[in-house]
C-alpha atoms as a PDB file:
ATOM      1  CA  UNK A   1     -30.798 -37.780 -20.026  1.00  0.00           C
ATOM      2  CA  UNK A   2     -28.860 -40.882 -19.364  1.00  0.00           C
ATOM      3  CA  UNK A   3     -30.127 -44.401 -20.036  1.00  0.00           C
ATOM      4  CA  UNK A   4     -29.228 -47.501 -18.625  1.00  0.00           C
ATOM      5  CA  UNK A   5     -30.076 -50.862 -18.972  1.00  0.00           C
ATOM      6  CA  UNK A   6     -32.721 -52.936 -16.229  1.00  0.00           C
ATOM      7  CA  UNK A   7     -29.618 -55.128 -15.211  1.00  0.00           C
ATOM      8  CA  UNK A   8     -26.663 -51.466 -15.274  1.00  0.00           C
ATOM      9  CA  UNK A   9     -29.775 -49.673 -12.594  1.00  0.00           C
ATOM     10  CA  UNK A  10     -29.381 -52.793 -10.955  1.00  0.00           C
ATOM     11  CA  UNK A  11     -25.661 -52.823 -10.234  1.00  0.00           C
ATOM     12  CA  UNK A  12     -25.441 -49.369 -10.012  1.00  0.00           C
ATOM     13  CA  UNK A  13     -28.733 -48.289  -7.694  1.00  0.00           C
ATOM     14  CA  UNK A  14     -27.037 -47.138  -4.240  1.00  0.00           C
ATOM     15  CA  UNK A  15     -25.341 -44.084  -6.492  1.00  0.00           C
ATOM     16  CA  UNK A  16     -28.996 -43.178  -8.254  1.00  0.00           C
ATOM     17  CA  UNK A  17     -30.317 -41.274  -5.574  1.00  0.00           C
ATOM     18  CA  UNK A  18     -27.263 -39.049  -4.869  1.00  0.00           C
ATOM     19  CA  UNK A  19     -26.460 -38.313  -9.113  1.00  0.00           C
ATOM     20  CA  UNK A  20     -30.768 -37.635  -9.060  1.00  0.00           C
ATOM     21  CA  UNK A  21     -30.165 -35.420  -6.271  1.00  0.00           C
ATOM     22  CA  UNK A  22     -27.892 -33.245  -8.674  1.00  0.00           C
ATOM     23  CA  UNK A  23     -30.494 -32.997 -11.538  1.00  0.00           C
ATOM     24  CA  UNK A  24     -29.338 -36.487 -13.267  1.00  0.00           C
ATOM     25  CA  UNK A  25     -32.488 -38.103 -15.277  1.00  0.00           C
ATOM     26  CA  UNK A  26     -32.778 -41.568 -16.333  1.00  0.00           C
ATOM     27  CA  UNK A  27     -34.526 -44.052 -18.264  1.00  0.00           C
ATOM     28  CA  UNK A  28     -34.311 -47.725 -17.457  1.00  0.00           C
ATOM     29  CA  UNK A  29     -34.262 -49.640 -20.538  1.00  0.00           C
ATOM     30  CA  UNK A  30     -34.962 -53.275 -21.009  1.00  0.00           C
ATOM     31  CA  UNK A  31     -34.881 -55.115 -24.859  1.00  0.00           C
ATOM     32  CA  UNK A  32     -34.615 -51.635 -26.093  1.00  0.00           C
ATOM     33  CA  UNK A  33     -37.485 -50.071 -24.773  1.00  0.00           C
ATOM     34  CA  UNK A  34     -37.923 -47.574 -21.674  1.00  0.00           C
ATOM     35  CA  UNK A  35     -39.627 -49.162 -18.790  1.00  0.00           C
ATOM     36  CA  UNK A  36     -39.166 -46.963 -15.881  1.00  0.00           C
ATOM     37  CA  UNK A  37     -37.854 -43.275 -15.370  1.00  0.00           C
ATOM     38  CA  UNK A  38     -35.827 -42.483 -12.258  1.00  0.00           C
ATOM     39  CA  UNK A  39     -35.579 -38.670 -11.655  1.00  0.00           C
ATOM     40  CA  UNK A  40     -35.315 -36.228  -9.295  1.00  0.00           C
ATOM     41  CA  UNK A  41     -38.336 -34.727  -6.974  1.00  0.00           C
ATOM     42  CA  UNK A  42     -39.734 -31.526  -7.987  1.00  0.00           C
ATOM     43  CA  UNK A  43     -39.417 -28.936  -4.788  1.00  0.00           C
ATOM     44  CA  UNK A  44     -41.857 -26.296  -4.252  1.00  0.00           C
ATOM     45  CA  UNK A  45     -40.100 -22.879  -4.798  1.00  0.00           C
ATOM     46  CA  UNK A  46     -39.573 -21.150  -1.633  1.00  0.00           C
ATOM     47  CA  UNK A  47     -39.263 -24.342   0.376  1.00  0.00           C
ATOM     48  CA  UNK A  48     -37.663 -23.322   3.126  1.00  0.00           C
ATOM     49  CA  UNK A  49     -38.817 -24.191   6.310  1.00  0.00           C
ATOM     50  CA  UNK A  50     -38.960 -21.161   7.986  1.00  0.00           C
ATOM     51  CA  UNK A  51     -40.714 -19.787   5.477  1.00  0.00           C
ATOM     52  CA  UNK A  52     -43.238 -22.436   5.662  1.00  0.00           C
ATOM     53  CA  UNK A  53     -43.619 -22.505   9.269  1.00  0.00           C
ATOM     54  CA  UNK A  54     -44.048 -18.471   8.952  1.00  0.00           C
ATOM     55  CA  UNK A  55     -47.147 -19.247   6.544  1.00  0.00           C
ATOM     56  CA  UNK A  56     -48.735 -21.313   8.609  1.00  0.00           C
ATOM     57  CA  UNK A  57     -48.746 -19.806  11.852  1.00  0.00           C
ATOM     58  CA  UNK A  58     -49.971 -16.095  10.106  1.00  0.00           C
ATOM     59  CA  UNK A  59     -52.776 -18.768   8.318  1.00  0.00           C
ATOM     60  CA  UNK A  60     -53.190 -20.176  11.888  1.00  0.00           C
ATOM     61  CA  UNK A  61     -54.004 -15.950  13.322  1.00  0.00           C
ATOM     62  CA  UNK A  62     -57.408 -15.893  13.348  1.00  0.00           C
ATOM     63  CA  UNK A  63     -58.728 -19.553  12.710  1.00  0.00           C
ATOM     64  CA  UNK A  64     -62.316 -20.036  14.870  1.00  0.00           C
ATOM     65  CA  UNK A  65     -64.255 -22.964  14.756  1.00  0.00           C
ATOM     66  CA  UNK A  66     -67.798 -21.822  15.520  1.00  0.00           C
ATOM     67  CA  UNK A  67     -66.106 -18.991  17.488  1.00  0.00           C
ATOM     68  CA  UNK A  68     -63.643 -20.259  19.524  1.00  0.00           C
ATOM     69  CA  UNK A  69     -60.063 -19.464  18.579  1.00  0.00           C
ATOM     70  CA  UNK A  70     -57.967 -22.486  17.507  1.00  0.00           C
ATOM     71  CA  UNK A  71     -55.180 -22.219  20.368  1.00  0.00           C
ATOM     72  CA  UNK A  72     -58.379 -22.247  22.781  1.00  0.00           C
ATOM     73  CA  UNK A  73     -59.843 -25.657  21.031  1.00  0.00           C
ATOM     74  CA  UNK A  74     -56.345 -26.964  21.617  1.00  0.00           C
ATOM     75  CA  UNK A  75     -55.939 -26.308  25.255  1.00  0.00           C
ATOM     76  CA  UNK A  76     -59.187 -27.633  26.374  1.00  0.00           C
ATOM     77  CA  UNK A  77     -58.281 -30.982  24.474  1.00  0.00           C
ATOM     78  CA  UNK A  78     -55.515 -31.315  26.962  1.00  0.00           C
ATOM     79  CA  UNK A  79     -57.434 -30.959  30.094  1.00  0.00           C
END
């Protein structure tokens, strides 16, 4: 973990995103004491988005509302 003073993030916070990007964590430190931490975004495993769209339209098979299929709801809504 790097840390970096308020005033360093500052001048240096157009390259943050990229170096978080790559796993870089930081702690913003002002008079000695971390204020802020600036790190990158967990990803769900498997988040490809195939993958995901595959999920969802097998979780989509079979949806009713009160007995009328899904795809059916959604083609009488653009009549």
């Amino acid at each position: 973990m790097v840390e970096v003073s308020v005033r360093d993030a500052g001048q240096t916070l157009a390259e943050r995103p990229g170096r978080a990007a790559t796993g870089e964590q930081v702690t913003i430190i002002r008079d000695g004491e971390a204020v802020a931490p600036f790190s990158p975004v967990d990803h769900p495993a498997g988040g490809d988005a195939g993958g995901i769209i595959a999920e969802l339209r097998e979780l989509r098979r079979g949806t009713t509302h009160g007995g009328v299929a899904l795809r059916g709801l959604i083609e009488e809504g653009r009549r």
